[in-house]
N, C-alpha and C. Protein backbone atom coordinates (compact mmCIF):
# COMPACT_ATOMS: atom_id res chain seq x y z
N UNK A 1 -102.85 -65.25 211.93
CA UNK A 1 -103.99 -64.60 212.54
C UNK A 1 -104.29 -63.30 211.79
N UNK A 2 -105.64 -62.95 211.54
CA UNK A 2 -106.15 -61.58 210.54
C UNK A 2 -106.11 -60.62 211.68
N UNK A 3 -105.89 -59.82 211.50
CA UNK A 3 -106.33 -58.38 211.89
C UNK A 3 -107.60 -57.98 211.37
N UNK A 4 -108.42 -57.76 213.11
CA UNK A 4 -109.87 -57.16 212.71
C UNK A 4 -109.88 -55.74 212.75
N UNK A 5 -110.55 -55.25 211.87
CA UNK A 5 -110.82 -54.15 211.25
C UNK A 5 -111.53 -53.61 211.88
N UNK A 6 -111.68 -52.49 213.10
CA UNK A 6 -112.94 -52.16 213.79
C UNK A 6 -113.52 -50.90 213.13
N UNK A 7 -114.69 -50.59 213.61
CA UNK A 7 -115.59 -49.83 212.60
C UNK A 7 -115.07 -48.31 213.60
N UNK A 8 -115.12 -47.39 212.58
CA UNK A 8 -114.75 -46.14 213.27
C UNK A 8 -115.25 -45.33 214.36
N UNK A 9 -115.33 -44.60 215.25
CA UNK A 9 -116.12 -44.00 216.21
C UNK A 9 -116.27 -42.77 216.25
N UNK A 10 -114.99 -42.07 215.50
CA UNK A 10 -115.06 -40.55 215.37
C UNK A 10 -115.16 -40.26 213.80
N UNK A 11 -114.91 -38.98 213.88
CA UNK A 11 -115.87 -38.64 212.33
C UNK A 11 -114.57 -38.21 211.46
N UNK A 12 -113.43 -38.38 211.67
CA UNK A 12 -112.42 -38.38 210.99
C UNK A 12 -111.43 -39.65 211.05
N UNK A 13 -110.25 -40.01 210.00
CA UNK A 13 -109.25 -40.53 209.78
C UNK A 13 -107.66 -40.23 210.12
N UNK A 14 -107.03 -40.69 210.29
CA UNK A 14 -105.93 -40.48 210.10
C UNK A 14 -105.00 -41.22 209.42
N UNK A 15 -104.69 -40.49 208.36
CA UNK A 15 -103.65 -40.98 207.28
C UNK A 15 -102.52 -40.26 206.81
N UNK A 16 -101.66 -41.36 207.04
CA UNK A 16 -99.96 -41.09 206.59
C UNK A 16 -99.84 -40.66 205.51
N UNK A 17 -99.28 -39.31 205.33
CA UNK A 17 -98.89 -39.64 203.89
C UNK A 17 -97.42 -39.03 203.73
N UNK A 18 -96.29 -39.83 203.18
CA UNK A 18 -95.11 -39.25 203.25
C UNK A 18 -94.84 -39.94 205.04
N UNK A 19 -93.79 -38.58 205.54
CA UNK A 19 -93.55 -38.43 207.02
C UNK A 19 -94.46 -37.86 207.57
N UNK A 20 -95.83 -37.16 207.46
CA UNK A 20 -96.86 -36.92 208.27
C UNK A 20 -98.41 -37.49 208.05
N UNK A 21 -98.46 -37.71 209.27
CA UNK A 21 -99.82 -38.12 209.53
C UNK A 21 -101.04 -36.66 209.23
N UNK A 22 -101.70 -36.90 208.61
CA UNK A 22 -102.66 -35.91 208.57
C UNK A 22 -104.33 -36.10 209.09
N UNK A 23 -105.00 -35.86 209.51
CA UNK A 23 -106.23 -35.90 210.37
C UNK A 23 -107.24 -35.46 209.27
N UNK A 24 -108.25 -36.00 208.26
CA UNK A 24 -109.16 -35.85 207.51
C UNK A 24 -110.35 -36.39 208.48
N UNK A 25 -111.69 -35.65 207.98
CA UNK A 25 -112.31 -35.24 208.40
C UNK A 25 -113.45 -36.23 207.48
N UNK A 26 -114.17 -36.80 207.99
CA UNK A 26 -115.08 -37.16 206.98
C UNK A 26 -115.80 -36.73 205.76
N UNK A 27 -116.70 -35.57 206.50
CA UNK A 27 -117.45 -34.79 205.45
C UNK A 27 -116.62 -33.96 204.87
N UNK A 28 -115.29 -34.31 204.57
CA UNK A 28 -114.42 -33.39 203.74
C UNK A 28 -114.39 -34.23 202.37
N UNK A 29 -114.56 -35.97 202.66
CA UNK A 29 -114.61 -36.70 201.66
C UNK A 29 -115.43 -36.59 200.83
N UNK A 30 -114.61 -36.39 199.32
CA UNK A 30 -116.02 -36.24 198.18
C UNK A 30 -116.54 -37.95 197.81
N UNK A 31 -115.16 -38.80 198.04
CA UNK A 31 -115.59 -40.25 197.15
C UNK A 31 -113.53 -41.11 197.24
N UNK A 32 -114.47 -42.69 197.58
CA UNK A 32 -113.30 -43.30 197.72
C UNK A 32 -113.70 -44.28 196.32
N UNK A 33 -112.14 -44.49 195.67
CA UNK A 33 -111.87 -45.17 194.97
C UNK A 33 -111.12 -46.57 194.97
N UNK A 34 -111.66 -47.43 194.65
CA UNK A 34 -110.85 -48.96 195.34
C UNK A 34 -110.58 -49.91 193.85
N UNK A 35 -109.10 -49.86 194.08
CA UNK A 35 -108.39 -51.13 193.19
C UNK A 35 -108.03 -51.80 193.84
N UNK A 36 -108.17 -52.61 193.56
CA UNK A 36 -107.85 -54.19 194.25
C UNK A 36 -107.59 -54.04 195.81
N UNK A 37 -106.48 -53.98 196.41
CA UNK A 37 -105.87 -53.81 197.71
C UNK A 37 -105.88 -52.58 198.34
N UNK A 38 -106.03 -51.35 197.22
CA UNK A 38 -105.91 -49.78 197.97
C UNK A 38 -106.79 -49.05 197.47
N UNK A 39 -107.09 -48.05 198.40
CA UNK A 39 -108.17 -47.18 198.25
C UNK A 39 -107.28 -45.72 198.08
N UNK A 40 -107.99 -44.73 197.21
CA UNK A 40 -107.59 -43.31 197.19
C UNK A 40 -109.00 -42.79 197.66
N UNK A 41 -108.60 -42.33 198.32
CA UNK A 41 -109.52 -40.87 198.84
C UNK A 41 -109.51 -39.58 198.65
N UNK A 42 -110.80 -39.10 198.10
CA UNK A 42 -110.64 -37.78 197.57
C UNK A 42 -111.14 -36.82 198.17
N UNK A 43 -110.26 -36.20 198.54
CA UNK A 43 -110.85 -34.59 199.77
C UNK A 43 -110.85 -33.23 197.88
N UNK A 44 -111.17 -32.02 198.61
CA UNK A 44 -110.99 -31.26 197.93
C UNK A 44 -109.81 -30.50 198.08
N UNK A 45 -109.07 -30.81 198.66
CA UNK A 45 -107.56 -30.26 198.46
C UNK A 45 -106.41 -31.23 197.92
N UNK A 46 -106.70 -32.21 198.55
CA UNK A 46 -105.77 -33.55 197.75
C UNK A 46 -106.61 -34.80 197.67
N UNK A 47 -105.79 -35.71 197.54
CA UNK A 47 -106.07 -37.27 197.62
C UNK A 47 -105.13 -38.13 198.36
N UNK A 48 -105.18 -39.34 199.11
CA UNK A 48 -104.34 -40.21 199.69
C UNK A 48 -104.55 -41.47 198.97
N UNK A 49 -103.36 -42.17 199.01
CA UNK A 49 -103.69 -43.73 198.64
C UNK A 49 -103.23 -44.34 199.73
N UNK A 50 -104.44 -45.53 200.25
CA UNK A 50 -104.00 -46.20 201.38
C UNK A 50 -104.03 -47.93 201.02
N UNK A 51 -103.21 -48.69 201.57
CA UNK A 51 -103.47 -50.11 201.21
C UNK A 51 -104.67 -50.93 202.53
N UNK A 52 -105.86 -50.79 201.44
CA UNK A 52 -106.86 -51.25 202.36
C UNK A 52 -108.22 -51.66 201.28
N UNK A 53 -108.38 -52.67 201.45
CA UNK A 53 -109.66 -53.60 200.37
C UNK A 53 -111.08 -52.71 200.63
N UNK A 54 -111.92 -52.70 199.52
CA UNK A 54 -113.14 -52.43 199.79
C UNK A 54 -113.64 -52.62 200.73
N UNK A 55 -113.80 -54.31 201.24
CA UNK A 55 -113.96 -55.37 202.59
C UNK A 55 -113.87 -54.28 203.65
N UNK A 56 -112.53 -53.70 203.71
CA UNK A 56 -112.16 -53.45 204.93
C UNK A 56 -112.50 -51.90 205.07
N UNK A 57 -112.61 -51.03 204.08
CA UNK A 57 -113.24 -49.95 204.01
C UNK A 57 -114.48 -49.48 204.49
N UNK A 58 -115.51 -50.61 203.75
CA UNK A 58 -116.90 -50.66 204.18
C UNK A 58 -117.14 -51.02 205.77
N UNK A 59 -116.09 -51.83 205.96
CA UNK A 59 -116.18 -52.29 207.91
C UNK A 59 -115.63 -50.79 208.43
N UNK A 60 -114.97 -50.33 208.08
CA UNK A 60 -114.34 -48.96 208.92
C UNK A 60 -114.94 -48.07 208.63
N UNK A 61 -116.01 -47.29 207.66
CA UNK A 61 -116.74 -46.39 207.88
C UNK A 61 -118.37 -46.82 207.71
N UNK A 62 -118.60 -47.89 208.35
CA UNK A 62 -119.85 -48.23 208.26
C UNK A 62 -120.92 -47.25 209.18
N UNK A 63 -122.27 -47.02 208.49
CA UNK A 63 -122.71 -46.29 209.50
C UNK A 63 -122.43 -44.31 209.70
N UNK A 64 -121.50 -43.96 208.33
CA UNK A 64 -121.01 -43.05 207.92
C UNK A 64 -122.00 -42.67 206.07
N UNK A 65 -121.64 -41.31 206.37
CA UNK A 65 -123.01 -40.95 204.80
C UNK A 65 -121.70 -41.36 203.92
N UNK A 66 -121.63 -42.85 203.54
CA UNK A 66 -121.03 -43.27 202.09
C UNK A 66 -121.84 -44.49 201.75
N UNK A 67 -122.11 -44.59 200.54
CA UNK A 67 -122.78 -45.30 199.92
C UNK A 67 -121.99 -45.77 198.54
N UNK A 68 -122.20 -47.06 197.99
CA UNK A 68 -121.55 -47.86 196.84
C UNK A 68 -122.20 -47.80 196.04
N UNK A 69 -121.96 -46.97 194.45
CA UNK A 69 -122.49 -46.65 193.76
C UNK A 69 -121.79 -47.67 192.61
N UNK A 70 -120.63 -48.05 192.69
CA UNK A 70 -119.85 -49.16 191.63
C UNK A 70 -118.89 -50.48 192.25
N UNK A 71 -118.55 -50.80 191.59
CA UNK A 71 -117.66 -51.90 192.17
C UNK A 71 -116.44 -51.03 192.78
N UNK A 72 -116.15 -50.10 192.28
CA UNK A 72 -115.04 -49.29 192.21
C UNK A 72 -115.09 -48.01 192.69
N UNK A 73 -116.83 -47.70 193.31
CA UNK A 73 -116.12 -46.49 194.05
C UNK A 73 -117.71 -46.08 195.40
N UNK A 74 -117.38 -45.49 196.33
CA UNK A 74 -117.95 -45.14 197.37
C UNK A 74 -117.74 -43.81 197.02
N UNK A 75 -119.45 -43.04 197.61
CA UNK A 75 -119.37 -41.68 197.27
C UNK A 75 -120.07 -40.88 198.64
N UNK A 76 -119.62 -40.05 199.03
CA UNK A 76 -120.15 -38.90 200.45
C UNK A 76 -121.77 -39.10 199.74
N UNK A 77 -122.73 -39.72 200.35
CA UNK A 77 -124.21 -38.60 200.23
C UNK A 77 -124.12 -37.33 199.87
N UNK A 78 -123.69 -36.68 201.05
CA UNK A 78 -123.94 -35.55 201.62
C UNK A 78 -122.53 -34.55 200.11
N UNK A 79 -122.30 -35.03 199.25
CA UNK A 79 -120.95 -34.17 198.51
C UNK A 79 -121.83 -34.60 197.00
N UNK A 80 -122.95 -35.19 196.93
CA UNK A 80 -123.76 -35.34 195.67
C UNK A 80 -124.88 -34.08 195.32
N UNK A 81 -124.18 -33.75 194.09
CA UNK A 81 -124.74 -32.29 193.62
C UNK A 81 -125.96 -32.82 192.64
N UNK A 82 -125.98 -33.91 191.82
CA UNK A 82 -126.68 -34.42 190.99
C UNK A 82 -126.74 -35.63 190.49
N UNK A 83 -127.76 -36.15 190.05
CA UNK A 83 -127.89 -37.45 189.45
C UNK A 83 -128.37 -37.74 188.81
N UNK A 84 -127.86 -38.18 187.19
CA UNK A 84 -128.52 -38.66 185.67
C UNK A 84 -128.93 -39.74 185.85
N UNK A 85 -129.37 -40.43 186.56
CA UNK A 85 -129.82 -42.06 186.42
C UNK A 85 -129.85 -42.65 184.76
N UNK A 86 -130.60 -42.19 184.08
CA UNK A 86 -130.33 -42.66 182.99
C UNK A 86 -129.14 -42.67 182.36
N UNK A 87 -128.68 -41.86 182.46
CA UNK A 87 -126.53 -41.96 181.98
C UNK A 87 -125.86 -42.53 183.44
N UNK A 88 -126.49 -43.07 184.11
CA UNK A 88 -125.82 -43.62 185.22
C UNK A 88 -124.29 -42.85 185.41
N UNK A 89 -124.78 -41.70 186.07
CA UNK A 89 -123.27 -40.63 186.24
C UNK A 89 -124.07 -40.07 187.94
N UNK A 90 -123.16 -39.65 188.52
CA UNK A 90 -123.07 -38.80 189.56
C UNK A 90 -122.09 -37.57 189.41
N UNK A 91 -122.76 -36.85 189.77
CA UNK A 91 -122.13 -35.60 189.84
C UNK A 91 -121.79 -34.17 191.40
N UNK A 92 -120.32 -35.08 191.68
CA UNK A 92 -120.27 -34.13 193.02
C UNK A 92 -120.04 -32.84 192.95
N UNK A 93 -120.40 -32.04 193.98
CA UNK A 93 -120.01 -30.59 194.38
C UNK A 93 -118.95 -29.83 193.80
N UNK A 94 -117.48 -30.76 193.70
CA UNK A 94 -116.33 -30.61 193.23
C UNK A 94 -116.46 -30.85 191.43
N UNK A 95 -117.46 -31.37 191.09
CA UNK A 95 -117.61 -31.82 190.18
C UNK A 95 -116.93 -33.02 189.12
N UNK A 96 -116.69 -33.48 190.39
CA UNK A 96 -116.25 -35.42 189.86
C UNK A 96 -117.78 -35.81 189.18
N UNK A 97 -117.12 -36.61 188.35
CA UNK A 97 -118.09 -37.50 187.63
C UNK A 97 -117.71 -38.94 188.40
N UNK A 98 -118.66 -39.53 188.55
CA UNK A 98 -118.56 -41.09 189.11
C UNK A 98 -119.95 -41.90 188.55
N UNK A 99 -119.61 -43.29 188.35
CA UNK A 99 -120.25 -44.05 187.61
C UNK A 99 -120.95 -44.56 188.65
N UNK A 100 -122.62 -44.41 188.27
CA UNK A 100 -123.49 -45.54 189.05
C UNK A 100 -123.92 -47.05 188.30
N UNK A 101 -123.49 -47.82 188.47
CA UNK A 101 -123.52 -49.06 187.98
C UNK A 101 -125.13 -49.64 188.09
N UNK A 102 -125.33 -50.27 186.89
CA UNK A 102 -126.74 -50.58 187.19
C UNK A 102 -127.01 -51.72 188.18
N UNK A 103 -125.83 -52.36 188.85
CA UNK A 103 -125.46 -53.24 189.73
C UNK A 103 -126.23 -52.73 191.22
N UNK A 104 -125.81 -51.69 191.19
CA UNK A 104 -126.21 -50.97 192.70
C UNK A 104 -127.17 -49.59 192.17
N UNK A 105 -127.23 -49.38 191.56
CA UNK A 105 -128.30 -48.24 190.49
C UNK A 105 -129.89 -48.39 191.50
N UNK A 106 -130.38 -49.90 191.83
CA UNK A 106 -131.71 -49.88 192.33
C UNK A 106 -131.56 -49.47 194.15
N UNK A 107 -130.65 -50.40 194.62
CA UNK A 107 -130.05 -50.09 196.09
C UNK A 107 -130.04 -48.62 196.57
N UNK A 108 -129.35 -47.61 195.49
CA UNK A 108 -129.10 -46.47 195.40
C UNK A 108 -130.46 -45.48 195.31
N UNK A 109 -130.95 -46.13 194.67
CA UNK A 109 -132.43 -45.27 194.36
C UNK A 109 -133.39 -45.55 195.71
N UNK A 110 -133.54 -46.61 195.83
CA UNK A 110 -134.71 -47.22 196.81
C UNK A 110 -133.99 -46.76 198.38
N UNK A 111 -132.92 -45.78 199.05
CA UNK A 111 -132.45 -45.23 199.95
C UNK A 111 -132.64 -43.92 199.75
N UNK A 112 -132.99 -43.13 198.48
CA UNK A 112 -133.91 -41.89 199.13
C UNK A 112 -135.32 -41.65 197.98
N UNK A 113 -135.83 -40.34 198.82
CA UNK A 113 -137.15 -39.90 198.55
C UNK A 113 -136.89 -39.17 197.51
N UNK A 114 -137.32 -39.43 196.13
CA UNK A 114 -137.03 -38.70 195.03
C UNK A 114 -138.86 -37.77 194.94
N UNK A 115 -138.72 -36.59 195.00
CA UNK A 115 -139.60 -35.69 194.83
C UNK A 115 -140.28 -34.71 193.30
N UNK A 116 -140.94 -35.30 192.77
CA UNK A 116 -141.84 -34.96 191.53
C UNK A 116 -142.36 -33.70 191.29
């Protein structure tokens, strides 16, 4: 039998890391990164790695400002400082670089009001 994944209700996480549980906060997230089975999450003080699929990521913060910019990574809206579309780069607050794939490049565009 699977374990269902329910979608979150409050605006933070809680994740183990080591012997303590720590309480992250959503909008603390700059951008999640997903290999195969686990995700790292990147706050601006650290990062966690948790064993949990894209699949199951997207079901647990659905409905939350993250959006899929690659196969490989989910990024805060709200932590995006800039965007080269033509070099398909993002550029957060913290100043991560993250790749917008031309895969999701139109999805990405056609969800906001770009102003001239």
């Amino acid at each position: 039998m699977q374990k269902e994944i329910k979608t979150l209700h409050h605006d933070f996480l809680f994740i183990k890391k080591k012997r303590c549980i720590h309480k992250i906060f959503l909008k603390d997230i700059y951008y999640l990164e997903i290999q195969d089975k686990y995700c790292s999450i990147y706050t601006e003080q650290t990062h966690f790695i948790i064993k949990l699929s894209l699949v199951k990521i997207k079901k647990l913060i659905i409905h939350k400002p993250f959006i899929q910019v690659h196969r490989k990574y989910m990024v805060n809206i709200d932590k995006i400082k800039q965007i080269y579309i033509e070099d398909n780069l993002i550029i957060l607050e913290n100043n991560s670089r993250i790749i917008l794939s031309e895969r999701y490049k139109a999805a990405f565009s056609k969800k906001f009001i770009v102003l001239r």
